[in-house]
Protein backbone atom coordinates (compact mmCIF):
# COMPACT_ATOMS: atom_id res chain seq x y z
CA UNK A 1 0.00 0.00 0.00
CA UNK A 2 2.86 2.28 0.70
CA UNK A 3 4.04 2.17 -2.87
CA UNK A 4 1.47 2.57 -4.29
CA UNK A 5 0.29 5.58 -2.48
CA UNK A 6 4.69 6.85 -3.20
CA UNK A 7 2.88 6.24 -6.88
CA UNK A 8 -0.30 8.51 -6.53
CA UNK A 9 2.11 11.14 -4.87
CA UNK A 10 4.37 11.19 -7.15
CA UNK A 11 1.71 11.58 -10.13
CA UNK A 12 0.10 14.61 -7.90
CA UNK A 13 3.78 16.06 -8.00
CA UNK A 14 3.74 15.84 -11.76
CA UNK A 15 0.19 17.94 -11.85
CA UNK A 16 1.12 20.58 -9.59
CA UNK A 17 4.57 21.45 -10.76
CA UNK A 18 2.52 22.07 -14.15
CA UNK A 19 0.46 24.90 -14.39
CA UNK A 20 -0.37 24.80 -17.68
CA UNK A 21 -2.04 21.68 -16.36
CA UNK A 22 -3.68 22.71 -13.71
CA UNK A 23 -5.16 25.30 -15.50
CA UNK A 24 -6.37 22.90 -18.23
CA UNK A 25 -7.72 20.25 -15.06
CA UNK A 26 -9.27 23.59 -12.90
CA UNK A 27 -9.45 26.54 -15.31
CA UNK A 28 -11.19 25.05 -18.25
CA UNK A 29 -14.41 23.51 -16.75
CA UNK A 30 -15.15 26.65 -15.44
CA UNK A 31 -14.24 28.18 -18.42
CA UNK A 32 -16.13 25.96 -20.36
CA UNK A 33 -19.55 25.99 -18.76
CA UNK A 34 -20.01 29.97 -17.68
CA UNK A 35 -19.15 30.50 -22.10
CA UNK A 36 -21.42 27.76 -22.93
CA UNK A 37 -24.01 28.36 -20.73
CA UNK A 38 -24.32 31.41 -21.58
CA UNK A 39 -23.40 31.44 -25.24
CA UNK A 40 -24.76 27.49 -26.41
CA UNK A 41 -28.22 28.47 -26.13
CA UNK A 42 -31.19 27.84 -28.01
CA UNK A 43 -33.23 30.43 -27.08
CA UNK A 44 -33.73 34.12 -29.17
CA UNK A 45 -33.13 37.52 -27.53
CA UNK A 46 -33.05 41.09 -29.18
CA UNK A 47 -33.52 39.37 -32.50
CA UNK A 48 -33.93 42.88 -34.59
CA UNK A 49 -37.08 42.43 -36.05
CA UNK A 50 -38.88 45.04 -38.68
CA UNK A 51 -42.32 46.34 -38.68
CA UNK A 52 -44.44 47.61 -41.92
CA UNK A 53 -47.82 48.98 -40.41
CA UNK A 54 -50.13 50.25 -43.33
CA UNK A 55 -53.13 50.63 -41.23
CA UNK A 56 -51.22 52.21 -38.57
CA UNK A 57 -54.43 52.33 -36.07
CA UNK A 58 -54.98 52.33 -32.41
CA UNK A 59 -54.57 47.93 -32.96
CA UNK A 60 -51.63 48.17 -35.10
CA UNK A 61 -49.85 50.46 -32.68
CA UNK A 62 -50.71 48.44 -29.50
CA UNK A 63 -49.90 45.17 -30.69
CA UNK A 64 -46.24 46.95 -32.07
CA UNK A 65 -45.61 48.19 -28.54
CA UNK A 66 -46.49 45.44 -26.79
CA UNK A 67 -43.86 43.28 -29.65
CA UNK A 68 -41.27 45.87 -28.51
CA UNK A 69 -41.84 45.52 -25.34
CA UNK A 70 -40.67 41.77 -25.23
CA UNK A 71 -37.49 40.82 -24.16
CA UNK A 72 -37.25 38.73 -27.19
CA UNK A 73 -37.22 41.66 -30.39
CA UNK A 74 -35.65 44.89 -31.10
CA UNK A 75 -38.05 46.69 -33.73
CA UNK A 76 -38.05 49.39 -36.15
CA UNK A 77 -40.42 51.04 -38.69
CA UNK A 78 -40.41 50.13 -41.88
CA UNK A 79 -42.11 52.75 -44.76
CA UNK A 80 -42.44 50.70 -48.24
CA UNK A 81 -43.11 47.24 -49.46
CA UNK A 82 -39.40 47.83 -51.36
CA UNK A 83 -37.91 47.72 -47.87
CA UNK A 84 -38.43 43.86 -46.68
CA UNK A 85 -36.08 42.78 -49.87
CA UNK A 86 -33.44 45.57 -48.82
CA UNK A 87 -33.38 44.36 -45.01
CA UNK A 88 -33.53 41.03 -45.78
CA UNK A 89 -30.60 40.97 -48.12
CA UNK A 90 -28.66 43.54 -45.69
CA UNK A 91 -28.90 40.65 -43.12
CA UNK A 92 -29.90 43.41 -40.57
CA UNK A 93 -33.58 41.85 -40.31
CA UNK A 94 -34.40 38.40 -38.91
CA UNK A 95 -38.62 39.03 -38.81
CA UNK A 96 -40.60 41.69 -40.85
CA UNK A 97 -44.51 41.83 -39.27
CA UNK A 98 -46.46 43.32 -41.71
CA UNK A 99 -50.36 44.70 -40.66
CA UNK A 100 -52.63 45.39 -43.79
CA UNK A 101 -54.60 48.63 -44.62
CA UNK A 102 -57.85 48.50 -42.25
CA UNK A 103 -56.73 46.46 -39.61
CA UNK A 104 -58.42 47.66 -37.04
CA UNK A 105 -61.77 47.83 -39.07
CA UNK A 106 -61.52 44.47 -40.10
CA UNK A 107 -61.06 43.64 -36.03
CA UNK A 108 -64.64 45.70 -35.69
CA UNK A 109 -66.55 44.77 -38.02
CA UNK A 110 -65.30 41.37 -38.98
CA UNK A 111 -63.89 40.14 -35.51
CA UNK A 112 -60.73 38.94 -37.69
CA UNK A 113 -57.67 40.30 -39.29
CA UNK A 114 -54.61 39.18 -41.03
CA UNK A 115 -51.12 39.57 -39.87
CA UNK A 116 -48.43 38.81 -41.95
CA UNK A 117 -45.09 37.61 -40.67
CA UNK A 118 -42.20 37.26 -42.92
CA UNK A 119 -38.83 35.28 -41.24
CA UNK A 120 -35.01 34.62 -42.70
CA UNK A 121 -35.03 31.47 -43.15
CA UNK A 122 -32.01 30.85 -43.97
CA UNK A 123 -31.61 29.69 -40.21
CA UNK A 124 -35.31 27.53 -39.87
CA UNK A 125 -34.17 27.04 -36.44
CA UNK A 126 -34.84 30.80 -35.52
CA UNK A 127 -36.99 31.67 -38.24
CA UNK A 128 -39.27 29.49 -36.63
CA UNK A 129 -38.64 30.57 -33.02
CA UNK A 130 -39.58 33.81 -33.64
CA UNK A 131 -42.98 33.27 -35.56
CA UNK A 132 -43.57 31.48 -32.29
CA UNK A 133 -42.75 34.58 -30.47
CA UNK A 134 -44.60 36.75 -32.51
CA UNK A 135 -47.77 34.47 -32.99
CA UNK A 136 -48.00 34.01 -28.97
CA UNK A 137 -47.53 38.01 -28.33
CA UNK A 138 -50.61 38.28 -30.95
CA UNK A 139 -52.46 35.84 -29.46
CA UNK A 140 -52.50 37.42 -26.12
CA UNK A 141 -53.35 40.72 -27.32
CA UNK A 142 -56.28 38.88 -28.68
CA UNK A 143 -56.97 37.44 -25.47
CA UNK A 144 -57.08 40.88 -24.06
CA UNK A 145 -59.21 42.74 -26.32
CA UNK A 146 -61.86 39.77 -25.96
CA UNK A 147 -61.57 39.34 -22.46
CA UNK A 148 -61.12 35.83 -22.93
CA UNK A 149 -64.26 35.34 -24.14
CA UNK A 150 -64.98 31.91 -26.09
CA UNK A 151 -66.55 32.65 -29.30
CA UNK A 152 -67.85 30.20 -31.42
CA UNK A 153 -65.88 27.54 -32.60
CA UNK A 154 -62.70 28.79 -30.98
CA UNK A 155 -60.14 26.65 -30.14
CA UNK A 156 -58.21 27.10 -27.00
CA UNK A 157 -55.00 25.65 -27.02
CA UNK A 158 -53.28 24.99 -23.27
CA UNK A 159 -49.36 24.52 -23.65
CA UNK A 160 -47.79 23.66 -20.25
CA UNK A 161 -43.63 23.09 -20.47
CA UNK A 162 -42.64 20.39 -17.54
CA UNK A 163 -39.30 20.69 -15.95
CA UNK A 164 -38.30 23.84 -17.67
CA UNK A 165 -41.35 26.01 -17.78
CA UNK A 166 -39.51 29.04 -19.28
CA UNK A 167 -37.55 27.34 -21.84
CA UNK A 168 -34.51 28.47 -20.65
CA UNK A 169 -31.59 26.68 -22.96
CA UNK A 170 -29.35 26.49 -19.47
CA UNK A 171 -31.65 23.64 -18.81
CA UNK A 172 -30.56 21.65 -22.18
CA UNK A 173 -27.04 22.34 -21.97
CA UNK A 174 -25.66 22.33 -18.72
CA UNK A 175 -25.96 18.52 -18.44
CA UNK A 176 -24.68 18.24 -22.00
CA UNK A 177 -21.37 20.56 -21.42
CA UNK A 178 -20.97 18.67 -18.15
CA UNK A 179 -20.50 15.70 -20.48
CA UNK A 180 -18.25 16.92 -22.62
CA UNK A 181 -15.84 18.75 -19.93
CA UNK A 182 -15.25 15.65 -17.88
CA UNK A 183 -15.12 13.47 -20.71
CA UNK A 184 -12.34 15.84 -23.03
CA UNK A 185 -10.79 16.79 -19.48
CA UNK A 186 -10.19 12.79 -18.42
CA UNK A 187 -9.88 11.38 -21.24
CA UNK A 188 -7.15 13.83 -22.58
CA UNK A 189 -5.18 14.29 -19.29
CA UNK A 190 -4.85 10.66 -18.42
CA UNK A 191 -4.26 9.79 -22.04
CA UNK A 192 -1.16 11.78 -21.93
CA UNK A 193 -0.16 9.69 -18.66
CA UNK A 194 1.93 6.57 -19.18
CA UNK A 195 3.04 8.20 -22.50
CA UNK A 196 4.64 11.16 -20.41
CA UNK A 197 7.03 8.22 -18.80
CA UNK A 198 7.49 6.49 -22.15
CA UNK A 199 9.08 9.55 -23.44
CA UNK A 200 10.90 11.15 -20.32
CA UNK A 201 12.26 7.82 -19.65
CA UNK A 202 11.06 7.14 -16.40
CA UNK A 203 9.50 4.46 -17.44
CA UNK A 204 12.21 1.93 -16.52
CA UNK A 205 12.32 2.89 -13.00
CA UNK A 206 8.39 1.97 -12.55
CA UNK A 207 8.58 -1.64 -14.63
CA UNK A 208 11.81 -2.60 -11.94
CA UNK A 209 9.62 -1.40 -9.17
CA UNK A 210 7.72 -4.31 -7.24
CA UNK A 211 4.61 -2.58 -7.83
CA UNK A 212 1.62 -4.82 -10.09
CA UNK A 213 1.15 -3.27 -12.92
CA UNK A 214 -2.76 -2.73 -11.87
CA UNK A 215 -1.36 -0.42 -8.96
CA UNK A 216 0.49 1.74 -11.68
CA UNK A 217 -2.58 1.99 -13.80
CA UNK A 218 -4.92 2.91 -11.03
CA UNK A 219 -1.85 5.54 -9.43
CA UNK A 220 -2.46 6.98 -12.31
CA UNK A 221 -5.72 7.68 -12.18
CA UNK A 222 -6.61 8.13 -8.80
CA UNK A 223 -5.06 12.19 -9.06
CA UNK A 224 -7.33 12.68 -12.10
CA UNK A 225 -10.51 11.08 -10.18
CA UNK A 226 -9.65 13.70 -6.91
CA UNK A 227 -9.60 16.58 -9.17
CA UNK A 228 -12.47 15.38 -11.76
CA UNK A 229 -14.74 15.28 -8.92
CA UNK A 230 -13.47 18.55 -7.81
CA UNK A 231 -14.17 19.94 -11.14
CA UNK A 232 -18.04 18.19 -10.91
CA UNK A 233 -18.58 20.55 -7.76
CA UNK A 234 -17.59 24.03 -9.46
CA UNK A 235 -19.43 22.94 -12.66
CA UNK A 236 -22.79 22.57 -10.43
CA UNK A 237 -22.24 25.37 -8.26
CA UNK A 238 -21.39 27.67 -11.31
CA UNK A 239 -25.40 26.05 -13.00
CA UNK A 240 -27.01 26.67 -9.66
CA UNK A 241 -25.79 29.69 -8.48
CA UNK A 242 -25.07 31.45 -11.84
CA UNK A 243 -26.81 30.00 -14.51
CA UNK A 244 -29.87 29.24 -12.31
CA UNK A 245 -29.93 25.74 -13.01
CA UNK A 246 -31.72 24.08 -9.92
CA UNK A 247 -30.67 20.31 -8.57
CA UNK A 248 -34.02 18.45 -8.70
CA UNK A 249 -33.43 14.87 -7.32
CA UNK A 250 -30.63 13.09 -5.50
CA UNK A 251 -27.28 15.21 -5.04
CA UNK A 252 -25.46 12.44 -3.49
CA UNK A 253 -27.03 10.34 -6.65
CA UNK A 254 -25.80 13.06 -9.32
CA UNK A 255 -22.06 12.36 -7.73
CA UNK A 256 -22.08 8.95 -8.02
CA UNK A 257 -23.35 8.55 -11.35
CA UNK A 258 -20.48 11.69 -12.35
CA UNK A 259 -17.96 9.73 -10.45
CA UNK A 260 -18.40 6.31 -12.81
CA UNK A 261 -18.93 8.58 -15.89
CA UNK A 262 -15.58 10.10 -14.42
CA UNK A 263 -13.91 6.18 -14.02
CA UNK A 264 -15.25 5.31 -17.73
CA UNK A 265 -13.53 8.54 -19.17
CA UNK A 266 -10.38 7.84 -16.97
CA UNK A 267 -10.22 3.91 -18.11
CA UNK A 268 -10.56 4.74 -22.14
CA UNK A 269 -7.89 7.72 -21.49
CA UNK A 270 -5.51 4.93 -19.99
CA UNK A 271 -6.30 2.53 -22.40
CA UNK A 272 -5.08 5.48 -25.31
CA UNK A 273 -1.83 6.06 -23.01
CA UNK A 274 -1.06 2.52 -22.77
CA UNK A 275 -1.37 1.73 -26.67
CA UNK A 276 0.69 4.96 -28.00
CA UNK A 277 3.88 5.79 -27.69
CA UNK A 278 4.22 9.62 -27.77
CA UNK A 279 1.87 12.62 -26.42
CA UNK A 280 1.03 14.36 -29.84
CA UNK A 281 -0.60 11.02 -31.09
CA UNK A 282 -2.20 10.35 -27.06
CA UNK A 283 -4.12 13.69 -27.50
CA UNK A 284 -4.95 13.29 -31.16
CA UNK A 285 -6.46 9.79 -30.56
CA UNK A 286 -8.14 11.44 -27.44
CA UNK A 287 -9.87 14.60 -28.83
CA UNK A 288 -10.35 12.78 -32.06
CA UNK A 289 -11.83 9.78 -30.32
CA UNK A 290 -14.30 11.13 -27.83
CA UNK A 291 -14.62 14.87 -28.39
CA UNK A 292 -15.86 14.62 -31.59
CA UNK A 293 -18.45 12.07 -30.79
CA UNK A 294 -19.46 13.51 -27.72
CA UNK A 295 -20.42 16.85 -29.20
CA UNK A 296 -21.91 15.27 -32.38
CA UNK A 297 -23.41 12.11 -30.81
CA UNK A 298 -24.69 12.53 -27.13
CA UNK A 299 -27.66 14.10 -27.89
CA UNK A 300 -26.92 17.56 -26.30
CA UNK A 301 -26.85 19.04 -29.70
CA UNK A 302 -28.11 17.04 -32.32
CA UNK A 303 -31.55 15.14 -31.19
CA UNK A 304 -30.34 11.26 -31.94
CA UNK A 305 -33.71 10.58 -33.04
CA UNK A 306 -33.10 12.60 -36.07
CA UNK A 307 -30.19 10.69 -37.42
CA UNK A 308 -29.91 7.79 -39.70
CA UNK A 309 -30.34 4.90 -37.88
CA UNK A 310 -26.13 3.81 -38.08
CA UNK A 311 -25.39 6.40 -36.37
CA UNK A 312 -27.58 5.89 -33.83
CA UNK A 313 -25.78 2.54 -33.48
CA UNK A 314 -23.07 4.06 -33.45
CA UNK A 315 -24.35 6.72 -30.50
CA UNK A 316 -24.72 3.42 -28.05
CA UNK A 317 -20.95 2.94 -27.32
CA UNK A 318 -20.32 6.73 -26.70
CA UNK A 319 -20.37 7.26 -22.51
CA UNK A 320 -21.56 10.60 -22.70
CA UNK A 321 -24.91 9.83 -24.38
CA UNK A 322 -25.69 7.45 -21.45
CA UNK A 323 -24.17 10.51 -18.83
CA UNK A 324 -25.96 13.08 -20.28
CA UNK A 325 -29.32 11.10 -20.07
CA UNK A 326 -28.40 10.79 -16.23
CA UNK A 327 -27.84 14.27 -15.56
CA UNK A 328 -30.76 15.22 -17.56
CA UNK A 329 -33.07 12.67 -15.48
CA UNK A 330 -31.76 13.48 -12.04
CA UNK A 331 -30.59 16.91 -12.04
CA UNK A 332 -33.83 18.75 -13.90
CA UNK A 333 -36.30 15.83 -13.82
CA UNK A 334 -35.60 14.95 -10.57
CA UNK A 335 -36.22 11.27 -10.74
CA UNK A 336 -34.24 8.71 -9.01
CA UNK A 337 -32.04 5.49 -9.64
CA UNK A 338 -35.08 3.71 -10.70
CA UNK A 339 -35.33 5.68 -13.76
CA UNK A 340 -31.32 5.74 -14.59
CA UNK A 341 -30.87 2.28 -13.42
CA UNK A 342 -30.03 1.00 -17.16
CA UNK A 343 -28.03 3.97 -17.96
CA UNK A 344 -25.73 3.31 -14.81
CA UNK A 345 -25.39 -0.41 -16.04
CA UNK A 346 -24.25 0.60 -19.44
CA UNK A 347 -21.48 3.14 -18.07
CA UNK A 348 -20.55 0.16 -15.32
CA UNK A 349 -19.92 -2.68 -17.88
CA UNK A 350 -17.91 0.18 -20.12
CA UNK A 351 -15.52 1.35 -17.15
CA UNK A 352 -14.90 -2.52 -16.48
CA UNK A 353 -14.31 -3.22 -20.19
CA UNK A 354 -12.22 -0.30 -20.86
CA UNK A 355 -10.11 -0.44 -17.72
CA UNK A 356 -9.33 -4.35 -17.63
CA UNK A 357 -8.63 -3.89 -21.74
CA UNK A 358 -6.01 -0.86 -20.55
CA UNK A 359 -4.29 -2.88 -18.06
CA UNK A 360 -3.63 -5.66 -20.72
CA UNK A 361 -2.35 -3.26 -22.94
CA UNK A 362 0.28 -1.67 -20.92
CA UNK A 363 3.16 -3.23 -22.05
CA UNK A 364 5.74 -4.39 -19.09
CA UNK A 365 8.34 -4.83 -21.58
CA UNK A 366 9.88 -1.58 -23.57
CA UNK A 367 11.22 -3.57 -26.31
């Protein structure tokens, strides 16, 4: 036992004598998850948005104010038809609402009128957002001038959002960026490891040593594990406390299941160090390996119900898809290991199969 904790000292030793890698173990996460959280969002605000108003009535006006009003647009006047083509091609215009001549009459006399909403769509994404804006802001000025009377064959449509009742995109992304920090952060940091010895050639005084060759393996990781878990705490103190991200269900169950996704990245980041035999090709196979697919393939940004079906195959063997259904489920749903009992399975038998295929690898031999 006292070797091998001489072995986890002497890796902590290598850490903090770098601070270009502490900074990469403590700095980024932080980094990482106040940019994205605030940045990766899908959500619209102060979209600049035009308005043509040919009726220009008491309506007209109103429902213009009360579309400036929201959080969501920053308006202006526009004067001819001539002008939505100029805008539009300036790229200064997402929206254009457009209000017809007698707007307000045909309100009176008709109890309808048109409104005309005209979106860039060469993003759908937020083309469609913000008719959605725009068509619920119209809607509720049409709830006001009727008093929310029913008329005739009206239909009332009720939309309640569970879990995230303002559609905040913090909700969506924290558990996905937690993902991908621990997993690039890991992965890329232990992968770097055994390789490090290879290459400063201390890698002859740990095969003499009596020490297993499991104990070397798991020295090595146990520093990474201490200040993974260290990084889990700042990353959910930074979503609760400044990107309002509330901790629905089981805190002590949200470490655990971060502390295996933490073992799983670890494991495939030793398994890289153990089958290379320099740092350049360690990180390539790393970032390459596991950053890619956990951006593209967890689900965080790409719904994996939308791909073709290979590569939803394919989406089964990366850890983070399983991770960020965890998070998701106990940290905004608030459910329990009953729901995530599957998930935690998955990332089990993958920590197991990556770590005992990493301790196999590493060679005891140099030639």
């Amino acid at each position: 036992m006292k070797q091998f904790i001489s072995f986890v000292k002497k890796e902590f030793h290598h850490i903090l004598r770098d601070r270009r890698t502490l900074f990469i173990l403590l700095g980024m996460p932080i980094v990482q998850i106040i940019i994205f959280g605030f940045a990766l969002t899908n959500e619209v605000k102060n979209s600049q948005i035009a308005v043509l108003d040919y009726s220009n009535d008491i309506a007209t006006n109103a429902l213009t104010e009360q579309i400036a009003a929201s959080r969501y647009f920053n308006t202006e006047k526009l004067h001819t038809q001539q002008d939505i083509e100029r805008v539009f091609k300036a790229g200064t215009i997402k929206m254009v609402v457009v209000f017809p001549a007698g707007f307000y009459n045909d309100l009176q006399h008709f109890n309808k009128a048109q409104v005309q909403l005209i979106a860039d769509a060469s993003d759908p994404n937020t083309a469609n957002t913000l008719t959605n804006y725009a068509t619920a802001i119209v809607l509720d000025y049409q709830d006001r001038i009727t008093n929310n009377k029913r008329l005739p064959y009206t239909i009332n449509t009720e939309i309640r959002m569970l879990y995230n009742p303002q559609l905040k995109g913090a909700y969506n992304f924290v558990p996905g960026v937690m993902a991908m920090v621990l997993m690039l952060i890991c992965t890329m940091m232990t992968a770097i490891t055994i390789v490090r010895e290879k290459e400063m050639g201390t890698m002859e005084v740990m095969l003499v040593s009596p020490v297993q060759p499991l104990k070397i393996v798991v020295a090595k990781a146990v520093p990474y594990l201490l200040l993974s878990i260290l990084n889990v705490t700042s990353i959910l103190l930074l979503s609760v406390f400044v990107l309002e991200v509330p901790v629905n269900g089981s805190l002590l169950l949200l470490f655990g299941e971060s502390t295996l996704f933490i073992l799983t990245c670890l494991a495939f980041g030793l398994l890289i160090s153990s089958s290379t035999d320099s740092q350049q090709t360690a990180m390539f196979i790393s970032l390459t390996g596991m950053f890619l697919p956990t951006v593209m393939l967890s689900g965080f940004m790409f719904p994996i119900e939308n791909m073709p079906l290979p590569l939803r195959i394919i989406s089964n063997i990366v850890p983070a898809k399983w991770f960020y259904s965890i998070v998701k489920s106990v940290m905004i749903k608030g459910l329990g290991l009953a729901a995530v009992w599957k998930e935690t399975l998955v990332l089990a038998g993958m920590m197991l199969f990556l770590l005992v295929l990493s301790i196999k690898k590493f060679k005891i031999r140099l030639a």
